[in-house]
Protein backbone atom coordinates (compact mmCIF):
# COMPACT_ATOMS: atom_id res chain seq x y z
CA UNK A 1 0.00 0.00 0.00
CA UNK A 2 1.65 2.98 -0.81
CA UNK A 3 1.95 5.97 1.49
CA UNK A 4 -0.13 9.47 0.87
CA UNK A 5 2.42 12.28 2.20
CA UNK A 6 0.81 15.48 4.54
CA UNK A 7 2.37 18.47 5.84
CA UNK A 8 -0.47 18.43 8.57
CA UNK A 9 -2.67 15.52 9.83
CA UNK A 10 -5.15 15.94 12.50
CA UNK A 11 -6.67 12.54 13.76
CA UNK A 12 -10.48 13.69 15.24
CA UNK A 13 -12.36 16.69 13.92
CA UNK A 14 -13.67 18.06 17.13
CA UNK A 15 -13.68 21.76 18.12
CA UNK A 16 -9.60 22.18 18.46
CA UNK A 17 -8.85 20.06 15.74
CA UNK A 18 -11.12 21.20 13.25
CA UNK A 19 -10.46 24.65 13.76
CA UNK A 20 -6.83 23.82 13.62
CA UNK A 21 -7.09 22.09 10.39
CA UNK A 22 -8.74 24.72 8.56
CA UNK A 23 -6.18 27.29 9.26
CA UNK A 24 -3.66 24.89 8.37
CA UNK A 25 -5.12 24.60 4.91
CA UNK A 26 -5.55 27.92 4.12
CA UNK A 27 -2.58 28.87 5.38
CA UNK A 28 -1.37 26.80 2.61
CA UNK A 29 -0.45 23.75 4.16
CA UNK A 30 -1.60 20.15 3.00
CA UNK A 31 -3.72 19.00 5.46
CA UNK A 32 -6.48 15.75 6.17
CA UNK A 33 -8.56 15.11 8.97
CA UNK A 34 -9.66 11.66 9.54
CA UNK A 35 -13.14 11.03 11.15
CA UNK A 36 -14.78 7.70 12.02
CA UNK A 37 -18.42 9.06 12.32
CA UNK A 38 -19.36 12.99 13.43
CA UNK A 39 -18.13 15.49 11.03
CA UNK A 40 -17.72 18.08 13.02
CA UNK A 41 -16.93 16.22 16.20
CA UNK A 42 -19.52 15.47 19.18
CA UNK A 43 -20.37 19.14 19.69
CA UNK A 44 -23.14 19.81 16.50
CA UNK A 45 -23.39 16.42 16.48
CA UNK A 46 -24.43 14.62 19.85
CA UNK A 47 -23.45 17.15 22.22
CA UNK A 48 -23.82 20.92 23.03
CA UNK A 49 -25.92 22.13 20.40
CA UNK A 50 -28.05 19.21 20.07
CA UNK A 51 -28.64 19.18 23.93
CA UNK A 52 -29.26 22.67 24.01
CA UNK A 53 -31.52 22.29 21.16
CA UNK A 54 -33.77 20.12 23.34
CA UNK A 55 -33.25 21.66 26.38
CA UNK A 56 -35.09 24.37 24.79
CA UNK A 57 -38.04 22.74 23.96
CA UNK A 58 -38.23 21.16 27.63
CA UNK A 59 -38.41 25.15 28.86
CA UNK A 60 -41.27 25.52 26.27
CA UNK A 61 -43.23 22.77 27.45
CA UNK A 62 -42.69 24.16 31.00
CA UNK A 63 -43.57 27.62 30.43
CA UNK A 64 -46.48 26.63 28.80
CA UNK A 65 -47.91 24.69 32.03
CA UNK A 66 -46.76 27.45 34.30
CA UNK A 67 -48.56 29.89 31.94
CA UNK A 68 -51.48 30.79 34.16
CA UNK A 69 -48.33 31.74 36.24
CA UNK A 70 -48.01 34.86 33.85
CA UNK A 71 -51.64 35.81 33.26
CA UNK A 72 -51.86 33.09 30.14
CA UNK A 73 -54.42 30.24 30.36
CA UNK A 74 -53.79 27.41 28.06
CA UNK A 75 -55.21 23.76 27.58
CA UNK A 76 -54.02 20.52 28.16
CA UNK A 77 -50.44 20.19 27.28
CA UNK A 78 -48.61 17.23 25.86
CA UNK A 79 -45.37 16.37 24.39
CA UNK A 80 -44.55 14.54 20.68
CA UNK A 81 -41.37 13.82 21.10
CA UNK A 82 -40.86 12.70 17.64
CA UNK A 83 -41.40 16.76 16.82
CA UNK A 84 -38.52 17.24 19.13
CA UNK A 85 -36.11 14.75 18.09
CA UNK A 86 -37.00 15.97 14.37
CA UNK A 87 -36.17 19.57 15.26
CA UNK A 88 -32.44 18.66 16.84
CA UNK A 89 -32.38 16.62 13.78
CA UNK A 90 -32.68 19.22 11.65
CA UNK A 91 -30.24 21.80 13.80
CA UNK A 92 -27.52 18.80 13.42
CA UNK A 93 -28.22 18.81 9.51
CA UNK A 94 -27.72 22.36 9.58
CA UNK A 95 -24.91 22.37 11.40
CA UNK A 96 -22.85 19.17 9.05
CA UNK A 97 -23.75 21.34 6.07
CA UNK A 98 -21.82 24.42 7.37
CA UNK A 99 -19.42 22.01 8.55
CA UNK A 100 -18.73 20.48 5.03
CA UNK A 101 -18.44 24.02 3.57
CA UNK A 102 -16.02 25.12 5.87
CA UNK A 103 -13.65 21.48 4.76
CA UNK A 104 -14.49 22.54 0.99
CA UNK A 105 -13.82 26.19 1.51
CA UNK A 106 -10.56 25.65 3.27
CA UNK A 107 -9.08 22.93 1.23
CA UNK A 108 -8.00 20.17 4.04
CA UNK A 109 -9.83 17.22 3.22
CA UNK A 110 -12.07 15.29 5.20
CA UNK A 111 -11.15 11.29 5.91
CA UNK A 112 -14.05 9.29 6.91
CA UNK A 113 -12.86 6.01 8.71
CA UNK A 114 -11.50 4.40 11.89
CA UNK A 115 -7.94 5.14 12.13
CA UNK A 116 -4.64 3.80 13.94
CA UNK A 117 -1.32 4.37 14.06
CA UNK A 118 1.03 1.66 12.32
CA UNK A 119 4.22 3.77 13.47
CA UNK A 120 5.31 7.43 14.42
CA UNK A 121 2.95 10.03 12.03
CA UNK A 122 1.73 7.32 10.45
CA UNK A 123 -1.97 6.70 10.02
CA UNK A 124 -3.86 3.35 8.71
CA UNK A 125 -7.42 4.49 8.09
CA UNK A 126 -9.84 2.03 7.24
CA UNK A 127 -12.95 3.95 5.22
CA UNK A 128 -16.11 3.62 5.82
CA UNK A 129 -17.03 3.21 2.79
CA UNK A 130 -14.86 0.60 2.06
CA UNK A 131 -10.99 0.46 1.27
CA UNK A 132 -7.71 1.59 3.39
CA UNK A 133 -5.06 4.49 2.65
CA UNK A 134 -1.77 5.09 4.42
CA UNK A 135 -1.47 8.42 5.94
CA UNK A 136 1.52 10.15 6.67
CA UNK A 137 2.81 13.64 8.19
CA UNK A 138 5.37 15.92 8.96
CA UNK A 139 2.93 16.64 11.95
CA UNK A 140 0.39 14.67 13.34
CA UNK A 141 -2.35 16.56 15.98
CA UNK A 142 -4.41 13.92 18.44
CA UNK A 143 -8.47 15.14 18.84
CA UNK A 144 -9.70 11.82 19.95
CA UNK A 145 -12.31 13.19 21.96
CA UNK A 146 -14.27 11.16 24.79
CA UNK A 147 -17.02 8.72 25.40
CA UNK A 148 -19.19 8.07 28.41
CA UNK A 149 -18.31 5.93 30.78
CA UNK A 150 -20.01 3.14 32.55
CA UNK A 151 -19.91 2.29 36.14
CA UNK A 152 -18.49 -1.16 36.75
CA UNK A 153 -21.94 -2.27 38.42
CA UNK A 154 -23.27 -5.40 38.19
CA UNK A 155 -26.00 -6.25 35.76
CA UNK A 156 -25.75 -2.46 34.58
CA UNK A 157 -24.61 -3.55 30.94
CA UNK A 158 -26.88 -6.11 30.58
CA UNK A 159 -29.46 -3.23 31.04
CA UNK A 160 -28.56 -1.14 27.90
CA UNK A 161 -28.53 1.94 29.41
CA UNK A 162 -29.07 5.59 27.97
CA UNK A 163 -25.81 7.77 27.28
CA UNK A 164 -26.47 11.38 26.55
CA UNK A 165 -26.31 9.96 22.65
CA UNK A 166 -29.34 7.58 23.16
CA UNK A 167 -31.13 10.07 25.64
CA UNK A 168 -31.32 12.84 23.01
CA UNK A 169 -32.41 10.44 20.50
CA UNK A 170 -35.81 9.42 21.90
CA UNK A 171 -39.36 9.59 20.44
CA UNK A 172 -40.90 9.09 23.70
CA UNK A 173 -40.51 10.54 27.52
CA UNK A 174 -39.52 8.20 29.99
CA UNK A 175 -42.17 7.08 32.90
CA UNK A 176 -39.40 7.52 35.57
CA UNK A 177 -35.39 7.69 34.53
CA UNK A 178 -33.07 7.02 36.79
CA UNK A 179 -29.80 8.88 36.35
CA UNK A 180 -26.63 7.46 37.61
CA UNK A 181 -24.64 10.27 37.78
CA UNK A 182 -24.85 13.90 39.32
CA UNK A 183 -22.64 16.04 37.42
CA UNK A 184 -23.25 18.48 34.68
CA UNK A 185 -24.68 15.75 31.78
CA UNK A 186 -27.05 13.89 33.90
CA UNK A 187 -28.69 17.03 35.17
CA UNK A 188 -28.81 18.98 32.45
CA UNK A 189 -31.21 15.98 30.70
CA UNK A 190 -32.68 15.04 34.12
CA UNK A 191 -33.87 18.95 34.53
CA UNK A 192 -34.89 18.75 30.62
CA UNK A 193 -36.70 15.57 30.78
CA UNK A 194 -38.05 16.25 33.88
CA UNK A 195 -40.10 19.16 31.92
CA UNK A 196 -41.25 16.48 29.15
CA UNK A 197 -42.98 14.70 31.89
CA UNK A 198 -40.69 12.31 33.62
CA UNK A 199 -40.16 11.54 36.45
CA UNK A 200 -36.67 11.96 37.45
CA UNK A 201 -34.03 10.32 40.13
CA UNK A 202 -30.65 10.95 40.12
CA UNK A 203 -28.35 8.43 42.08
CA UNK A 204 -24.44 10.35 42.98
CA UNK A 205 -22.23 8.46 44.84
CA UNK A 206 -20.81 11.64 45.96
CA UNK A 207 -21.71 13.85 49.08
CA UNK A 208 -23.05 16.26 46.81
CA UNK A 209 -23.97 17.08 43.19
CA UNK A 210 -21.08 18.25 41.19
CA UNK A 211 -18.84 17.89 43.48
CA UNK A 212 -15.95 19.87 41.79
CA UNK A 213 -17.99 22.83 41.66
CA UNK A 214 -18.14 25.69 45.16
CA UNK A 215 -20.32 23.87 47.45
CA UNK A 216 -22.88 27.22 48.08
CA UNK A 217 -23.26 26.80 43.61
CA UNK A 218 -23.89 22.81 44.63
CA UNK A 219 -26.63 23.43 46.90
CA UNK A 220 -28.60 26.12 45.34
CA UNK A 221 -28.57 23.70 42.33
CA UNK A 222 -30.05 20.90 43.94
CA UNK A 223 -32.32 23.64 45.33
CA UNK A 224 -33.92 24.60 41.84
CA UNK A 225 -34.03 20.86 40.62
CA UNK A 226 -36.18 19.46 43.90
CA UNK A 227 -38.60 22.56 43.61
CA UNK A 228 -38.85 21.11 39.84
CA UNK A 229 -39.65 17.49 41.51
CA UNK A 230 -36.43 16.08 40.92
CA UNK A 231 -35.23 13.40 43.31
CA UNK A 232 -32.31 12.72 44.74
CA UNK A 233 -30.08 9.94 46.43
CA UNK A 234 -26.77 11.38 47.26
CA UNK A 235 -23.48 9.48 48.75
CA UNK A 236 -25.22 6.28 47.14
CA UNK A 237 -23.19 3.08 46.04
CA UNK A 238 -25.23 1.77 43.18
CA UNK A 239 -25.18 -2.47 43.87
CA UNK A 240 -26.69 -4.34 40.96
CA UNK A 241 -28.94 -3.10 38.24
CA UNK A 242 -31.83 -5.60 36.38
CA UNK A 243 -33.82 -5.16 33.27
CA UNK A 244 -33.64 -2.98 30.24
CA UNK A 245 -33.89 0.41 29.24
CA UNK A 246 -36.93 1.30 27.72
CA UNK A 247 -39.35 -1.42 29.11
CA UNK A 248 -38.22 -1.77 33.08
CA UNK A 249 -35.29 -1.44 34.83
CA UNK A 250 -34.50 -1.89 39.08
CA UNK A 251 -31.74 -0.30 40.61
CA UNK A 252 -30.60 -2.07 44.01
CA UNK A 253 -28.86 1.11 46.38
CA UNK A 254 -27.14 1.45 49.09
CA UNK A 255 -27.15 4.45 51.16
CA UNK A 256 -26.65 5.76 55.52
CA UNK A 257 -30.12 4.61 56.23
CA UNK A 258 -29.39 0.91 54.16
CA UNK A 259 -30.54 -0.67 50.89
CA UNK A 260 -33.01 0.49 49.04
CA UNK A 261 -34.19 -0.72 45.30
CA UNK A 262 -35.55 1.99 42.69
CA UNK A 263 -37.91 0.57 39.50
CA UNK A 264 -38.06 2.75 36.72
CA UNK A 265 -38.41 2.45 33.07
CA UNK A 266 -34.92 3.72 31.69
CA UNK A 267 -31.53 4.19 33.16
CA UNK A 268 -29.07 6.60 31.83
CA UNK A 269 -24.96 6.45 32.63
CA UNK A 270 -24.13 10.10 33.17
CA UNK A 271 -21.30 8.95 35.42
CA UNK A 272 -17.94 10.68 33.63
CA UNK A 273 -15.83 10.36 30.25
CA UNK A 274 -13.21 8.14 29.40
CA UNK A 275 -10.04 9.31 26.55
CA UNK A 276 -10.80 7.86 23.00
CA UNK A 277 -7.23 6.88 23.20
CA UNK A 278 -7.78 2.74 23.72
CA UNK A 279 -7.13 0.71 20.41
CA UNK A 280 -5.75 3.43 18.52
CA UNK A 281 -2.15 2.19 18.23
CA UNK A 282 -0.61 5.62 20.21
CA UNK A 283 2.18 2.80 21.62
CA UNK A 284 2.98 2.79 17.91
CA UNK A 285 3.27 5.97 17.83
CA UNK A 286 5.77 6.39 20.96
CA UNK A 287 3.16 8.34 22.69
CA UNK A 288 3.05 7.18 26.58
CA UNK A 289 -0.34 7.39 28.57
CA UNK A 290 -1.49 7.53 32.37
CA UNK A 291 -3.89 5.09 33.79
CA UNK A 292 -6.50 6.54 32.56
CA UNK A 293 -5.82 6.84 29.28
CA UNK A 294 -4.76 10.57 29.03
CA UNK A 295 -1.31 12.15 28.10
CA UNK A 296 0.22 12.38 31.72
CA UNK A 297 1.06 16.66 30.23
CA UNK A 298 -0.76 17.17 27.03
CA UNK A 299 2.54 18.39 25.74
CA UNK A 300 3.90 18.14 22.52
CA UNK A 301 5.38 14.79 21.95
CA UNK A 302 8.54 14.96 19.06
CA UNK A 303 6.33 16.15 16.27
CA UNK A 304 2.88 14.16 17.43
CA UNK A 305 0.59 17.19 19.28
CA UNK A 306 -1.93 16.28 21.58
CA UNK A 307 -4.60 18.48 20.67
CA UNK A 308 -7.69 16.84 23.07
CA UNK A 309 -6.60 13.44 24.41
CA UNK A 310 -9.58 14.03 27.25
CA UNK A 311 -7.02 15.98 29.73
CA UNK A 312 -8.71 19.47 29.17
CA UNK A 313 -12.30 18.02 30.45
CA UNK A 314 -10.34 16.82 33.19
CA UNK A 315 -8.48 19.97 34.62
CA UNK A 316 -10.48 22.59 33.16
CA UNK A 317 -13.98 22.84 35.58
CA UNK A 318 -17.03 23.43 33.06
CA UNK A 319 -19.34 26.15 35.32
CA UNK A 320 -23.40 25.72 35.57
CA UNK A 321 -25.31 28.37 34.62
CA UNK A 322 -28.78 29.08 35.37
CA UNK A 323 -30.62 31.41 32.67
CA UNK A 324 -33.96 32.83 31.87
CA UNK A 325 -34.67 33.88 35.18
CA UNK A 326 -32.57 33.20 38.53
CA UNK A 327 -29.04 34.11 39.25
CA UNK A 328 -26.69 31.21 41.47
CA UNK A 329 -25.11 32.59 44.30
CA UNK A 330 -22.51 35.04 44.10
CA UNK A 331 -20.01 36.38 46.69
CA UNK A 332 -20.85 39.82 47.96
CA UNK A 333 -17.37 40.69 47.87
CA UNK A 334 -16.69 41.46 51.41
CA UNK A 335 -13.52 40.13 53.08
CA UNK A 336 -13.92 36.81 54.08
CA UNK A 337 -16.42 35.71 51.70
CA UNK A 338 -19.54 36.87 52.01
CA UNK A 339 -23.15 35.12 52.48
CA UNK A 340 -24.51 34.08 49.41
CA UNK A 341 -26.96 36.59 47.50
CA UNK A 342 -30.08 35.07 45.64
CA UNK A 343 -32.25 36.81 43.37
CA UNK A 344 -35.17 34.69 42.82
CA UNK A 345 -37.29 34.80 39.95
CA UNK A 346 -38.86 31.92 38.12
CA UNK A 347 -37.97 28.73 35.52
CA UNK A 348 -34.15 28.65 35.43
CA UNK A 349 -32.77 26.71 33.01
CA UNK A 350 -29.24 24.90 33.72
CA UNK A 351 -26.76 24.08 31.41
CA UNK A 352 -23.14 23.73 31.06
CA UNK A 353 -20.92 26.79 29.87
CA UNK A 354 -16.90 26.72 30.24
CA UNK A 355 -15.31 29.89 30.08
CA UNK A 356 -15.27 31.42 33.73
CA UNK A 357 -14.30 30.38 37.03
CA UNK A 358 -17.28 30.70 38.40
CA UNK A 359 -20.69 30.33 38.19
CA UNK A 360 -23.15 33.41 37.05
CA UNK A 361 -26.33 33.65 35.92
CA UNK A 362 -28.31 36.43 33.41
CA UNK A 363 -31.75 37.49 33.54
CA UNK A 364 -32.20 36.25 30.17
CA UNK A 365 -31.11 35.11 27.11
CA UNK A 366 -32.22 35.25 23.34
CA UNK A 367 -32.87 32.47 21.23
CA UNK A 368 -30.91 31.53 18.02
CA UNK A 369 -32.19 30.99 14.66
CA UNK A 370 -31.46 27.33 14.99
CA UNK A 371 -33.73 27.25 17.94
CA UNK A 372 -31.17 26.84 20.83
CA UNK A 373 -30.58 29.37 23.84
CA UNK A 374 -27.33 31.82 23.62
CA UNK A 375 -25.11 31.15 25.94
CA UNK A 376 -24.87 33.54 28.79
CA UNK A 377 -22.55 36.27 28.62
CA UNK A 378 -19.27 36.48 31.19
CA UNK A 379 -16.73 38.05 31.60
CA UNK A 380 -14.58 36.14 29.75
CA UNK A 381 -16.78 36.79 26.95
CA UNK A 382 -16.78 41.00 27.24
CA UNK A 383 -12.56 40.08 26.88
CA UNK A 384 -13.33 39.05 23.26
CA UNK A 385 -12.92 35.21 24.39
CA UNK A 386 -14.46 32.15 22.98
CA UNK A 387 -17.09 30.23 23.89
CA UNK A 388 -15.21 25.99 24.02
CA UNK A 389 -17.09 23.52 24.12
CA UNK A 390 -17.47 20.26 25.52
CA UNK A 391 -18.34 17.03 23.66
């Protein structure tokens, strides 16, 4: 098989390597990305903008019931989900299109396949549509990405559970879905399914949700969520799982008080990411990893870069913001860190932003043509910075 010869070669199209690849090529630089599935990368794909999409709709659905709230009187209300799923489907069309433009416009060229390295730079890309090429470069950029992880608990496999893929997917809304996990995936869907009409229990083996985030933002969090009717089990060990997702699932847990079992009708695994860096041959390519799975410094490595091996998600703490009505706590700013201030209003919605320290909220925000809610405004953003995002 003979070799095709890059000056650039980024393996992953997600945010940083996508970006990074069309600047290469226009710069004037020879330059493929290979792909096995999202062009574009998790984000418009399976991700932020698609779970912001539906997010949205959730808020809809609630404001509508809370209308009479606001001086409105409506009807029954009920949810097609099939309408929902159809109108993230249609933001994620939306979204390849522009992506495709962007690889025509800029000249790199876009490999769809599963890759591996065969030996430093070196590439072996099987195509999806059939076929292998050799891929070589004077520089070769790692975007791997992540996937979600599931909790070594007995039977939970067996169950088929729900990943944020799957959950955002659905044509239906779950009786009651149990959410193993209570970090920044599992409640943004629990809060968002939650609105649909499910009811919602979310199982975190932690003391606390999100437990990297300042405990006063923690609590006021779990705050909004229970006044929404969320449950929730916190420092639970989750024992055994039976079933399947989608017809009926049990959920055996054991908390202070003792054992308890939970029966539901879906389960998702919001539980943490794991590196896309297993079976990809990066021993062939001299690059070392930790235990799990990352580049111990996301340095440069000789001429391989790695350019999102899973480290940033790890170091870099995404903030919860609540919009469209209620700020989080702040500090007053007196010396020794004063009491937390609230300003209450009504229907926050939560989701995950990643450019400040610290969580803030907005009194509002304004919705985007494709149909998904602008991200609130920091101060990171008034410096002229971008807006990353996590797949």
């Amino acid at each position: 098989m003979d070799t095709e010869r890059f000056e650039a070669l980024v393996f992953g199209n997600g945010t940083g390597g996508k970006l990074l690849a069309w600047h290469l090529a226009r710069s004037g630089k020879r330059t493929a990305v290979v792909e096995r599935r999202w062009i574009g990368g998790s984000c418009p794909n399976v991700a932020c903008l698609p779970s912001k999409n539906e997010i949205w709709s959730a808020n809809v659905a609630h404001l509508v019931r809370h209308a009479a709230e606001f001086g409105t009187r409506t009807g029954p209300v009920s949810i097609d989900m099939a309408v929902v799923r159809q109108r993230k489907r249609s933001m994620v069309e939306g979204e390849i299109a522009v992506h495709m433009q962007h690889f025509q416009t800029s000249g790199a060229e876009l490999i769809l396949g599963v890759g591996r390295f065969v030996g430093p730079r070196t590439l072996e890309v099987k195509l999806n549509d059939g076929g292998t090429r050799l891929l070589a470069a004077d520089q070769v950029f790692i975007n791997v990405g992540t996937h979600a992880a599931l909790p070594a608990v007995p039977g939970l496999a067996d169950t088929q559970p729900l990943t944020h893929i799957e959950a955002l997917e659905l044509d239906r809304v779950p009786r009651h879905l149990i959410v193993l996990g209570g970090g920044y995936v599992g409640l943004e869907l629990g809060q968002a399914y939650r609105r649909f009409g499910s009811r919602i229990t979310v199982i975190e083996r932690g003391p606390a949700l999100m437990g990297r985030e300042d405990p006063d933002v923690a609590d006021e969090v779990r705050r909004i969520l229970a006044e929404e009717g969320i449950e929730f089990l916190l420092a639970a060990e989750v024992l055994r799982a039976h079933g399947r997702s989608g017809d009926a699932v049990s959920v055996v847990v054991r908390t202070a008080s003792g054992e308890q079992t939970l029966e539901g009708s879906d389960i998702l695994a919001a539980a943490g990411r794991i590196p896309n860096t297993t079976g990809i041959g990066l021993e062939e390519a001299g690059i070392e990893l930790d235990e799990r799975g990352l580049h111990p410094h996301e340095r440069a490595v000789g001429n391989d870069r790695a350019a999102g091996l899973g480290r940033r998600r790890v170091r870099r703490q995404p903030t919860v913001h609540a919009c469209l009505g209620r700020r989080l706590p702040h500090h007053s700013g007196q010396s020794g860190g004063g009491r937390a201030q609230h300003a209450r209003s009504h229907d926050p919605v939560l989701y995950v932003h990643r450019s400040t320290a610290r969580a803030r909220g907005i009194e509002r925000t304004r919705g985007r043509a494709a149909g998904y809610p602008r991200p609130c405004r920091t101060a990171a953003d008034e410096r002229g910075a971008a807006h990353p995002h996590d797949g």
